[in-house]
PDB file of N, CA and C in Angstrom:
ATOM      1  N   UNK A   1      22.626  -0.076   4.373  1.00  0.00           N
ATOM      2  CA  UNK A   1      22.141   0.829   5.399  1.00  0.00           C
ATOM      3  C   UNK A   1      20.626   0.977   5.248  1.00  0.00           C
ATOM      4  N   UNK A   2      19.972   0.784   6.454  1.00  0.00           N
ATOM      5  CA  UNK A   2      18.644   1.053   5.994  1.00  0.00           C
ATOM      6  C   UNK A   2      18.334   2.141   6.448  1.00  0.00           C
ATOM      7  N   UNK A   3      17.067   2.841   5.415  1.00  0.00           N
ATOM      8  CA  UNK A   3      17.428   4.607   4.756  1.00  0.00           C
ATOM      9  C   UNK A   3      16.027   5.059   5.676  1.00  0.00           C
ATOM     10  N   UNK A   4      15.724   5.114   7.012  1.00  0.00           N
ATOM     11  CA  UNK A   4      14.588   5.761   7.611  1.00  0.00           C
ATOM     12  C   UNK A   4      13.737   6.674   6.749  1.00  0.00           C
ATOM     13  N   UNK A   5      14.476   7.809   6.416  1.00  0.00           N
ATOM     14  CA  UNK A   5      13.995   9.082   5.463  1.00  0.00           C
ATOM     15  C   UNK A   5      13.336   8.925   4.673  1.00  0.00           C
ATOM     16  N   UNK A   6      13.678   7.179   4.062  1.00  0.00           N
ATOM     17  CA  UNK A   6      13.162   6.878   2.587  1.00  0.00           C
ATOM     18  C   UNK A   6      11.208   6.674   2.895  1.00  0.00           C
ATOM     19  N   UNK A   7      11.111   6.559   4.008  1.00  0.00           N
ATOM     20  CA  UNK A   7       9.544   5.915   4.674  1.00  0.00           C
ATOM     21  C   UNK A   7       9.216   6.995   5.206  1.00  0.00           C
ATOM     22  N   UNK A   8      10.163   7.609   6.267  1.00  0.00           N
ATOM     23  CA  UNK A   8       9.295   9.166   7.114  1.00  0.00           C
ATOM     24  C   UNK A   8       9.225  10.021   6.218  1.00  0.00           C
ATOM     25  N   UNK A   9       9.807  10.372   4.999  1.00  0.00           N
ATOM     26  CA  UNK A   9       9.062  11.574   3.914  1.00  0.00           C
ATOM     27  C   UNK A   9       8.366  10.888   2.660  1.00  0.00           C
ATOM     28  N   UNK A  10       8.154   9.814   3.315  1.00  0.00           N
ATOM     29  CA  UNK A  10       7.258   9.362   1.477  1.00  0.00           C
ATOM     30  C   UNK A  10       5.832  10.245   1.495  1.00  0.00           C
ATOM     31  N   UNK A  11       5.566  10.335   0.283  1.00  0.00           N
ATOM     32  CA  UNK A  11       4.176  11.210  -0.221  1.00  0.00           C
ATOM     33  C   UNK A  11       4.116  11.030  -1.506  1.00  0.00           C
ATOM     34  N   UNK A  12       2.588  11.507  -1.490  1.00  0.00           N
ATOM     35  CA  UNK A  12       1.945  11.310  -3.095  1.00  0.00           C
ATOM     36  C   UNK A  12       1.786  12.857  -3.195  1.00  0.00           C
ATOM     37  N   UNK A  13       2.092  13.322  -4.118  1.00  0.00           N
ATOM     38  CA  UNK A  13       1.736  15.041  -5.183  1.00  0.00           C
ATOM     39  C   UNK A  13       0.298  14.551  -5.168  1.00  0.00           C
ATOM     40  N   UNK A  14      -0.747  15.170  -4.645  1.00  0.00           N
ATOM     41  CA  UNK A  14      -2.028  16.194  -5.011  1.00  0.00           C
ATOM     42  C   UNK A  14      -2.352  17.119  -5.808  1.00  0.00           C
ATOM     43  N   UNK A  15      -3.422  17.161  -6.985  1.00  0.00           N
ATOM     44  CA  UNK A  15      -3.430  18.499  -7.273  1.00  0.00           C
ATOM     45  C   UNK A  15      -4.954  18.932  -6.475  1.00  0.00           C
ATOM     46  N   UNK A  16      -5.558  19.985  -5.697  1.00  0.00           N
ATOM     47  CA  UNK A  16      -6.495  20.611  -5.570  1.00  0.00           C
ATOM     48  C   UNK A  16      -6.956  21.649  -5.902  1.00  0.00           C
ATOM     49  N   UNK A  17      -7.731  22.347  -7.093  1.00  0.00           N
ATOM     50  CA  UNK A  17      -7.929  23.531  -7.306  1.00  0.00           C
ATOM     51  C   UNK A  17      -6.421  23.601  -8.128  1.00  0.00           C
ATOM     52  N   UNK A  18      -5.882  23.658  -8.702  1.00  0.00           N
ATOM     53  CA  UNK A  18      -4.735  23.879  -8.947  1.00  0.00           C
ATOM     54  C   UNK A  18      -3.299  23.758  -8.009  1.00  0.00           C
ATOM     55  N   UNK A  19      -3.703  23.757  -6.703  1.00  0.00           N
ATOM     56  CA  UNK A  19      -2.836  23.616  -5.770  1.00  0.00           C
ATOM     57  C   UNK A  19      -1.845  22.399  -5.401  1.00  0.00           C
ATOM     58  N   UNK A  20      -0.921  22.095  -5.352  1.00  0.00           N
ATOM     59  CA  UNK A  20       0.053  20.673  -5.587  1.00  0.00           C
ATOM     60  C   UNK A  20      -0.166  21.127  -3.828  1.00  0.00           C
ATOM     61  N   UNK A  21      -0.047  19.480  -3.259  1.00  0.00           N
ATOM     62  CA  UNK A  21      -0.236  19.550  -1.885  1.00  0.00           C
ATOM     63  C   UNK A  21       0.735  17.926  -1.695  1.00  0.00           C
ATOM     64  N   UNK A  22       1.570  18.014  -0.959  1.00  0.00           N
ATOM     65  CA  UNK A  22       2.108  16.215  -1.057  1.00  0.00           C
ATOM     66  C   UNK A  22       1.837  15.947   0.451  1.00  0.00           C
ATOM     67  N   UNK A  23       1.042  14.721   0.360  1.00  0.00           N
ATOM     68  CA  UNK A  23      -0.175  14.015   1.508  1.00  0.00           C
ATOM     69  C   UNK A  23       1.411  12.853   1.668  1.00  0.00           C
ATOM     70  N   UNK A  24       1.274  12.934   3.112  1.00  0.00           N
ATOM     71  CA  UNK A  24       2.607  12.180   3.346  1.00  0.00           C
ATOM     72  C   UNK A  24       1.743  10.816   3.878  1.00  0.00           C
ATOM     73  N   UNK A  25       2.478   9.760   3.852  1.00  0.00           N
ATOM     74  CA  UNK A  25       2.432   8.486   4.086  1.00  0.00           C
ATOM     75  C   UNK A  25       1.681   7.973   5.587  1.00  0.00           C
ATOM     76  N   UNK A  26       0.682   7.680   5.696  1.00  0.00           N
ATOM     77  CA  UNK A  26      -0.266   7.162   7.174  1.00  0.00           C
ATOM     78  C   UNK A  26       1.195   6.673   7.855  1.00  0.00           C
ATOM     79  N   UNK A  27       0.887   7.386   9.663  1.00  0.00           N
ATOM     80  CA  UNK A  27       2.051   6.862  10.325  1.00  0.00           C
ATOM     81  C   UNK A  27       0.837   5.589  11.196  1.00  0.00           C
ATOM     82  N   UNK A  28       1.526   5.417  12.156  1.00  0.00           N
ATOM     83  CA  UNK A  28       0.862   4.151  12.643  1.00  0.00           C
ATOM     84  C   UNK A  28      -0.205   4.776  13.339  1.00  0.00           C
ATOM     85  N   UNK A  29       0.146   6.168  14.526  1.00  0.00           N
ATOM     86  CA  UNK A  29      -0.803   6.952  14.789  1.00  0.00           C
ATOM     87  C   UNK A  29      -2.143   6.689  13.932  1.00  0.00           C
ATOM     88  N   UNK A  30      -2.040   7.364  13.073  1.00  0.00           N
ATOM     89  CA  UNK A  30      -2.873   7.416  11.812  1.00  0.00           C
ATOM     90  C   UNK A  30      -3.602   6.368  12.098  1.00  0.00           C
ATOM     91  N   UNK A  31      -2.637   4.976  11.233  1.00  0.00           N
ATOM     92  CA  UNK A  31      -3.767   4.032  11.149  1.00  0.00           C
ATOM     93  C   UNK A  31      -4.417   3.244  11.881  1.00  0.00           C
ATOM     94  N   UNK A  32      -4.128   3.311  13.547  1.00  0.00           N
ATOM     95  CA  UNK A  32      -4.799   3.356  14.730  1.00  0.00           C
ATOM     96  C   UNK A  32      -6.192   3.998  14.588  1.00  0.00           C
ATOM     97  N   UNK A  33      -5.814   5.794  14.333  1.00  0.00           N
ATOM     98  CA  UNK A  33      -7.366   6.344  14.176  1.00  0.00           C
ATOM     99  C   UNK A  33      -8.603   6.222  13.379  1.00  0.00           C
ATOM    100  N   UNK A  34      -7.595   4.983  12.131  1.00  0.00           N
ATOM    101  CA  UNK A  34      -8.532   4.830  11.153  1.00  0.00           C
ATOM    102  C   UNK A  34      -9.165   3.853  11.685  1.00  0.00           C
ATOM    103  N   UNK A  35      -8.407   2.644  12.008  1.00  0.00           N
ATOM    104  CA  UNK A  35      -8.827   1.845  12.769  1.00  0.00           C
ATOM    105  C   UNK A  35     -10.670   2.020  13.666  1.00  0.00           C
ATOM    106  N   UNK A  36     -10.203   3.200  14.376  1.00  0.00           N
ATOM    107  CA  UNK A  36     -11.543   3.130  15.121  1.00  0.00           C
ATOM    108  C   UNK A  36     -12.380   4.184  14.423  1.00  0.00           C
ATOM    109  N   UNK A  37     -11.949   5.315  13.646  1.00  0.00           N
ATOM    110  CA  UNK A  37     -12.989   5.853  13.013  1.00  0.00           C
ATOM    111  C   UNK A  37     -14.031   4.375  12.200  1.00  0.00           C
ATOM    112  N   UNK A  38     -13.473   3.398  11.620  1.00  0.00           N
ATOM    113  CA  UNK A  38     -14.272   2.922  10.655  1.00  0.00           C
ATOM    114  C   UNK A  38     -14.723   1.194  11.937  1.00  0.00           C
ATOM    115  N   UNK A  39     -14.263   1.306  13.062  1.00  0.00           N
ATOM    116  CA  UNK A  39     -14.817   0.271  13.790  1.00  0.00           C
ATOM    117  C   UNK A  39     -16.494  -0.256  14.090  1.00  0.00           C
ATOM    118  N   UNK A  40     -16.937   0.983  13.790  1.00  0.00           N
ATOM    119  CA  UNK A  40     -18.782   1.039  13.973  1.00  0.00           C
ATOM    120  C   UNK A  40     -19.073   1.556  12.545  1.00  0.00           C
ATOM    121  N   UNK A  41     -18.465   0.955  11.539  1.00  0.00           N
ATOM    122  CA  UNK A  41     -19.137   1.750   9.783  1.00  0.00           C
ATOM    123  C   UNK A  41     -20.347   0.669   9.749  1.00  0.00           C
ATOM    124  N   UNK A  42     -21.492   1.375   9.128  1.00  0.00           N
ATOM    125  CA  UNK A  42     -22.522   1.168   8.796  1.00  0.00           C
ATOM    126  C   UNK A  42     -23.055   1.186   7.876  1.00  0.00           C
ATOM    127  N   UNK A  43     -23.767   0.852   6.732  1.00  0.00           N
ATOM    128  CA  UNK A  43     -24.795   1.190   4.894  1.00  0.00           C
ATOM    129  C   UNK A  43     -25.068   3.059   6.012  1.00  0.00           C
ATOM    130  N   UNK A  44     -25.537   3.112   6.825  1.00  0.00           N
ATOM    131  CA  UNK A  44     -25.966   4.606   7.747  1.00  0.00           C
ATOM    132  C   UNK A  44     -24.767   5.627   7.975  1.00  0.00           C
ATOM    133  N   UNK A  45     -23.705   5.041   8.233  1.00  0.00           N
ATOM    134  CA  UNK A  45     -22.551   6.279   8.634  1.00  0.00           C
ATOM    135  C   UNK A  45     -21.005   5.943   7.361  1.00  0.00           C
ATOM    136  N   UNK A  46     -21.400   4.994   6.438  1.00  0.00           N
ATOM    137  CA  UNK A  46     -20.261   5.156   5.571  1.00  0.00           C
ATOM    138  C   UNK A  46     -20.099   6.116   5.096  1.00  0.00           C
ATOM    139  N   UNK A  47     -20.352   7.338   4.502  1.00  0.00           N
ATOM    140  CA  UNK A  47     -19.794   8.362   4.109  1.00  0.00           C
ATOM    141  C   UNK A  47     -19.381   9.498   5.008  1.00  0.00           C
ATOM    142  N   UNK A  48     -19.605   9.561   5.830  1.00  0.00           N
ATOM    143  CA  UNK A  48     -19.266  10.284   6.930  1.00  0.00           C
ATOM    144  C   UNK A  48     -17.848   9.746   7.388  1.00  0.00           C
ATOM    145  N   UNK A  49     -17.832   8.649   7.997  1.00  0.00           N
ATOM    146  CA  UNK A  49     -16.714   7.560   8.135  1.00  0.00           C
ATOM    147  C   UNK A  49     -15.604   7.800   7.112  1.00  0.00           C
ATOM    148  N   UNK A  50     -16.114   8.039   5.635  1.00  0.00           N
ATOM    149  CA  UNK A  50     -14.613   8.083   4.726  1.00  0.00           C
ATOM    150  C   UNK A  50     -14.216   8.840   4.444  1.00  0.00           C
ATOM    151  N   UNK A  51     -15.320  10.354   4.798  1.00  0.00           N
ATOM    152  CA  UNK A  51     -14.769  11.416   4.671  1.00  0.00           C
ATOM    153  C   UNK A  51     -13.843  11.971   5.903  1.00  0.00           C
ATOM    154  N   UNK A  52     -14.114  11.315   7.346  1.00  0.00           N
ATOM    155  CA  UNK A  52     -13.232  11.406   8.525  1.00  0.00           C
ATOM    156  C   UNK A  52     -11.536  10.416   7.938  1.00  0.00           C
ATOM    157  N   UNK A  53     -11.859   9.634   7.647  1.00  0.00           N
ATOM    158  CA  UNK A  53     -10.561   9.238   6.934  1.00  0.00           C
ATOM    159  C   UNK A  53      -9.699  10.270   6.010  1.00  0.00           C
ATOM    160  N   UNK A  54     -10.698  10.769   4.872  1.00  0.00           N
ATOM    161  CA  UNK A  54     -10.072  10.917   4.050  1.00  0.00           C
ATOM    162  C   UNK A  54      -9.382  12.641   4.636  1.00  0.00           C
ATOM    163  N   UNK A  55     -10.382  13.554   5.463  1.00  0.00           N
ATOM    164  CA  UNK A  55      -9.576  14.579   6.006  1.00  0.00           C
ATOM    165  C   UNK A  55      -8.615  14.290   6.914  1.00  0.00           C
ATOM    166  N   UNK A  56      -8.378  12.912   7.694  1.00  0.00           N
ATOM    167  CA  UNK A  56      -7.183  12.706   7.937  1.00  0.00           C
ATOM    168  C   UNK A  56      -6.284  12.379   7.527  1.00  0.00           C
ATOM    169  N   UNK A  57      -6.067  11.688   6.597  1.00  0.00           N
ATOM    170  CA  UNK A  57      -4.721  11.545   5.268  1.00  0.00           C
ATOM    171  C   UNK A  57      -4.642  13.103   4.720  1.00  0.00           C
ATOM    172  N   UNK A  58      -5.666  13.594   3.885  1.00  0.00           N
ATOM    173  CA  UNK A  58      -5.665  15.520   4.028  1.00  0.00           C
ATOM    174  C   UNK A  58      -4.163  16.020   4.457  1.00  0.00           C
ATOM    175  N   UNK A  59      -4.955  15.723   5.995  1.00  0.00           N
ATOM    176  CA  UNK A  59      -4.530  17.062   7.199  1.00  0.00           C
ATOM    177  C   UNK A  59      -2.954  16.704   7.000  1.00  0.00           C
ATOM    178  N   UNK A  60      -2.371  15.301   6.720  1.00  0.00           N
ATOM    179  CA  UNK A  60      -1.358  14.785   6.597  1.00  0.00           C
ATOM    180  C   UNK A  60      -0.304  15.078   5.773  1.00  0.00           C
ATOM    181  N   UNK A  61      -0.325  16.651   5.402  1.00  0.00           N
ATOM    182  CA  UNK A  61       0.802  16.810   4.337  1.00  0.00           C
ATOM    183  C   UNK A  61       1.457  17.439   4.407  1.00  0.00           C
ATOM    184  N   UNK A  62       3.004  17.777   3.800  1.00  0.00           N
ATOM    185  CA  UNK A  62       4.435  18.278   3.880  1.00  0.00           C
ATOM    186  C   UNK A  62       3.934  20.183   4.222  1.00  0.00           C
ATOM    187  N   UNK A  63       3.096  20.389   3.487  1.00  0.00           N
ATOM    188  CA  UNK A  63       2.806  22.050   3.499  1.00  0.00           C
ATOM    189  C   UNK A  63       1.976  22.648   4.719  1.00  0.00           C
ATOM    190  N   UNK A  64       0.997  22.100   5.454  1.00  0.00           N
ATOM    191  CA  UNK A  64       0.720  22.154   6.718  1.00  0.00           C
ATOM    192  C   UNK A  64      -0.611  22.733   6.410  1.00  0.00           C
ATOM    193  N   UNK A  65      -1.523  22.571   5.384  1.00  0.00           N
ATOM    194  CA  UNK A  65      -2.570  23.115   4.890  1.00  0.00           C
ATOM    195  C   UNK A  65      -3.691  22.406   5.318  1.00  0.00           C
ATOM    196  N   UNK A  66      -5.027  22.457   6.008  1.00  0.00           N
ATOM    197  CA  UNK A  66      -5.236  21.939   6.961  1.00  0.00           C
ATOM    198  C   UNK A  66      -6.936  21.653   6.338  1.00  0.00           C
ATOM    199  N   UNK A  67      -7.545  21.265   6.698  1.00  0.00           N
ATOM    200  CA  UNK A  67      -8.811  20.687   5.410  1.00  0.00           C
ATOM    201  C   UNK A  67     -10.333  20.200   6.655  1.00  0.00           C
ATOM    202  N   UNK A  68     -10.857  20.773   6.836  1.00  0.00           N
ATOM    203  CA  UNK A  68     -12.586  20.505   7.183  1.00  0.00           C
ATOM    204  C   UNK A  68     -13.645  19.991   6.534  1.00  0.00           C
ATOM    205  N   UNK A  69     -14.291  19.151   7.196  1.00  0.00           N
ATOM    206  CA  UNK A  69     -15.321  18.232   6.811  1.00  0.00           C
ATOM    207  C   UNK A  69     -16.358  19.270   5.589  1.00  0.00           C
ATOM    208  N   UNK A  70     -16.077  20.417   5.899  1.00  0.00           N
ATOM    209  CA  UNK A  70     -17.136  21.394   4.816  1.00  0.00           C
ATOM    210  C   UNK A  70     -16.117  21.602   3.920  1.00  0.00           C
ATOM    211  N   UNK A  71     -15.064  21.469   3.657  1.00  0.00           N
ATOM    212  CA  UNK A  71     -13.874  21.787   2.277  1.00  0.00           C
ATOM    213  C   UNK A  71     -14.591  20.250   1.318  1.00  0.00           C
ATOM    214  N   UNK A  72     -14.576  19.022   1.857  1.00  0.00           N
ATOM    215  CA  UNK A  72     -14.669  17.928   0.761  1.00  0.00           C
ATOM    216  C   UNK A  72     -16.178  17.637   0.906  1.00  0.00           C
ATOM    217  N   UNK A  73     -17.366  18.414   1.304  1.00  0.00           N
ATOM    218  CA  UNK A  73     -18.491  18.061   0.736  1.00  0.00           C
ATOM    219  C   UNK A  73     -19.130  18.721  -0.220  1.00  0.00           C
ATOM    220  N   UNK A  74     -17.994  19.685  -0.799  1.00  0.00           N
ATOM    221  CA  UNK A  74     -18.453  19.728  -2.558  1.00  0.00           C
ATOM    222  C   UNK A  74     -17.285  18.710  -3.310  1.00  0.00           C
ATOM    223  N   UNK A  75     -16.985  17.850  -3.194  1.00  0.00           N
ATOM    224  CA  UNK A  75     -15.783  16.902  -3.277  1.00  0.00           C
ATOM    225  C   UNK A  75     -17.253  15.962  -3.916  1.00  0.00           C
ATOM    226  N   UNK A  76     -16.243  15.166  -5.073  1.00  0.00           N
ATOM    227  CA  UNK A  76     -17.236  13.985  -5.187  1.00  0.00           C
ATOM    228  C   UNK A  76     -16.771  12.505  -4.802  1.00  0.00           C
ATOM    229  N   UNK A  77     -17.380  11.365  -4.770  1.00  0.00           N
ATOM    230  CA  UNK A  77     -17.272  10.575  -3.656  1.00  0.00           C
ATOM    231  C   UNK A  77     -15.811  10.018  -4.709  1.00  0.00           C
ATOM    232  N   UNK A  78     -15.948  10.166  -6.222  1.00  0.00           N
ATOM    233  CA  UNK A  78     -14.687   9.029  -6.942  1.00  0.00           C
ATOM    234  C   UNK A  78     -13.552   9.868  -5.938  1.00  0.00           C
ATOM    235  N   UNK A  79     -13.281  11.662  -5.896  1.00  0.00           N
ATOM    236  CA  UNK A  79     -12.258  11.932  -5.429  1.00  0.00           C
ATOM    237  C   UNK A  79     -11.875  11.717  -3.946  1.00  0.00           C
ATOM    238  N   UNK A  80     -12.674  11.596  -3.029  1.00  0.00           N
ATOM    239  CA  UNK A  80     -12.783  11.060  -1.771  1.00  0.00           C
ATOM    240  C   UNK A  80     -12.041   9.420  -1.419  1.00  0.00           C
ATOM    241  N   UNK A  81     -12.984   8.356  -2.495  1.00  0.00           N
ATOM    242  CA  UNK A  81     -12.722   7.749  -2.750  1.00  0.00           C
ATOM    243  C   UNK A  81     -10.900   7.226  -3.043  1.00  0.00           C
ATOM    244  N   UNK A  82     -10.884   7.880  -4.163  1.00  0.00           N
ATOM    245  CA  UNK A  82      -9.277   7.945  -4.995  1.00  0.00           C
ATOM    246  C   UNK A  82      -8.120   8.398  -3.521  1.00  0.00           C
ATOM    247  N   UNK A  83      -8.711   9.257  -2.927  1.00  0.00           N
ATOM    248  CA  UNK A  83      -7.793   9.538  -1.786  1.00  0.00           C
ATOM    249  C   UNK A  83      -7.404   8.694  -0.646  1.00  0.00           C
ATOM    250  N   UNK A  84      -8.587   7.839  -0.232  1.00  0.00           N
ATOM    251  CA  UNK A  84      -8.284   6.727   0.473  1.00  0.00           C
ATOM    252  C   UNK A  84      -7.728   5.643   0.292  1.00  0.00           C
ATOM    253  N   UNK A  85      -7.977   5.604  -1.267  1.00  0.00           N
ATOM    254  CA  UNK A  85      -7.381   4.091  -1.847  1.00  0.00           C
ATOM    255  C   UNK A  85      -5.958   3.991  -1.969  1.00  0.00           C
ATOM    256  N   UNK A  86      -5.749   5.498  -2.567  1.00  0.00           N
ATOM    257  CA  UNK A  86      -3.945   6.424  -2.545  1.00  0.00           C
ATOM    258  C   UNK A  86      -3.236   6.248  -1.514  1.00  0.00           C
ATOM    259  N   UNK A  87      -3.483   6.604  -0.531  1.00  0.00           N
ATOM    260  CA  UNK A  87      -3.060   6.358   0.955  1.00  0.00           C
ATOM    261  C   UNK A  87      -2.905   5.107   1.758  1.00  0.00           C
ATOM    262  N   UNK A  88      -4.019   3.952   1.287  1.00  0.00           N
ATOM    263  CA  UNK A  88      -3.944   2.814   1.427  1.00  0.00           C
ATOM    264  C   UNK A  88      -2.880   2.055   1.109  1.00  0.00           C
ATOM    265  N   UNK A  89      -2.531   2.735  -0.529  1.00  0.00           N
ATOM    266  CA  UNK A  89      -1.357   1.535  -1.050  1.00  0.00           C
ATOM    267  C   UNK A  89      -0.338   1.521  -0.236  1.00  0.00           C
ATOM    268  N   UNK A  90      -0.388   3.221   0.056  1.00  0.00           N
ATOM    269  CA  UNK A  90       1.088   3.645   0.573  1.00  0.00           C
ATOM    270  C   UNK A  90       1.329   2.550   1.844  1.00  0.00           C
ATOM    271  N   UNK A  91       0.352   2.386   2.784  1.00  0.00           N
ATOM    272  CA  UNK A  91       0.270   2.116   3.613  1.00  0.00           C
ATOM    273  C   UNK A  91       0.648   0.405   3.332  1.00  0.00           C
ATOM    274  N   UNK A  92       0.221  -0.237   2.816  1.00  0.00           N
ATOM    275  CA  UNK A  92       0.462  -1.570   2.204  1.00  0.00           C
ATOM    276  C   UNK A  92       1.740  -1.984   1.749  1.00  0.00           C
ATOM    277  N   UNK A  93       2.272  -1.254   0.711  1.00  0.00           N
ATOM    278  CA  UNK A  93       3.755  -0.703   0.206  1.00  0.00           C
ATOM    279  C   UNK A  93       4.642  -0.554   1.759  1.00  0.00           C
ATOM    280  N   UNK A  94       4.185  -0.062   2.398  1.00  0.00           N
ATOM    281  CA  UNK A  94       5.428   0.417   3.317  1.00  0.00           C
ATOM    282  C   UNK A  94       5.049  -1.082   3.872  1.00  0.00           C
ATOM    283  N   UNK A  95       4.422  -1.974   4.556  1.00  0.00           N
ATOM    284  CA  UNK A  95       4.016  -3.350   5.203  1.00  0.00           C
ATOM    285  C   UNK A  95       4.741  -4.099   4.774  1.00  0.00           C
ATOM    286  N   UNK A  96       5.162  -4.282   3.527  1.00  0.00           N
ATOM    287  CA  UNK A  96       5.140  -4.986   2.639  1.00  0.00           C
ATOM    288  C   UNK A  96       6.518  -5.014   2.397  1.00  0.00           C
ATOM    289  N   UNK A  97       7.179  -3.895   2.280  1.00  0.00           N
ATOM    290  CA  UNK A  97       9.001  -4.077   1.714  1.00  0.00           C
ATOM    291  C   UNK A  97       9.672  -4.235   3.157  1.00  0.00           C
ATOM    292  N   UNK A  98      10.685  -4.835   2.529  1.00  0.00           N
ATOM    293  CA  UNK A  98      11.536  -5.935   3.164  1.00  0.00           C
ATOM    294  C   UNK A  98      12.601  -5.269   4.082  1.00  0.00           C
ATOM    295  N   UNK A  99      12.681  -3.959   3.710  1.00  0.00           N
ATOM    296  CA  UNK A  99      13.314  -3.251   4.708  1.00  0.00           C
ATOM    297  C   UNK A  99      12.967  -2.920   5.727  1.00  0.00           C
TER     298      UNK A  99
END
């Protein structure tokens, strides 16, 4: 039987501040918007660009806790970083199995 549930609730545990937050899995939506957020990235607008990514994987989680471009610019770029790459696998992982 193939298990839908097993893909529509996948997530990674977050900790923020102490706070556990589980960032659920990019739907296609999603990676459409990433798609064109990063279609015009530039050496000029890359960080801007990954931080629009990365508050959209964010905004993306089971608890409904909701995250602004001024929450991750005391954020440093490894954790910004680490968040996109996190979300990526997921995204790869789900491409990728055979189900």
């Amino acid at each position: 039987m193939l298990d839908l549930d097993k893909y529509l609730d996948n997530s990674v545990e977050m900790r923020i501040c102490g706070e556990v937050i589980h960032v659920m899995q990019p739907t296609l939506r999603m990676i459409d918007k990433v798609d064109m957020i990063e279609k015009d990235l530039t050496e000029d607008n890359i960080n801007d660009k990954r931080m629009d990514v990365a508050i959209l994987f964010m905004n993306h989680n089971k608890e409904g806790r909701k995250f602004e471009k001024q929450d991750l610019y005391d954020w440093t770029t490894d954790a910004i970083t680490n968040v996109i790459n996190t979300m990526s696998v997921l995204r790869y992982e789900a491409e990728s199995d055979p189900n």
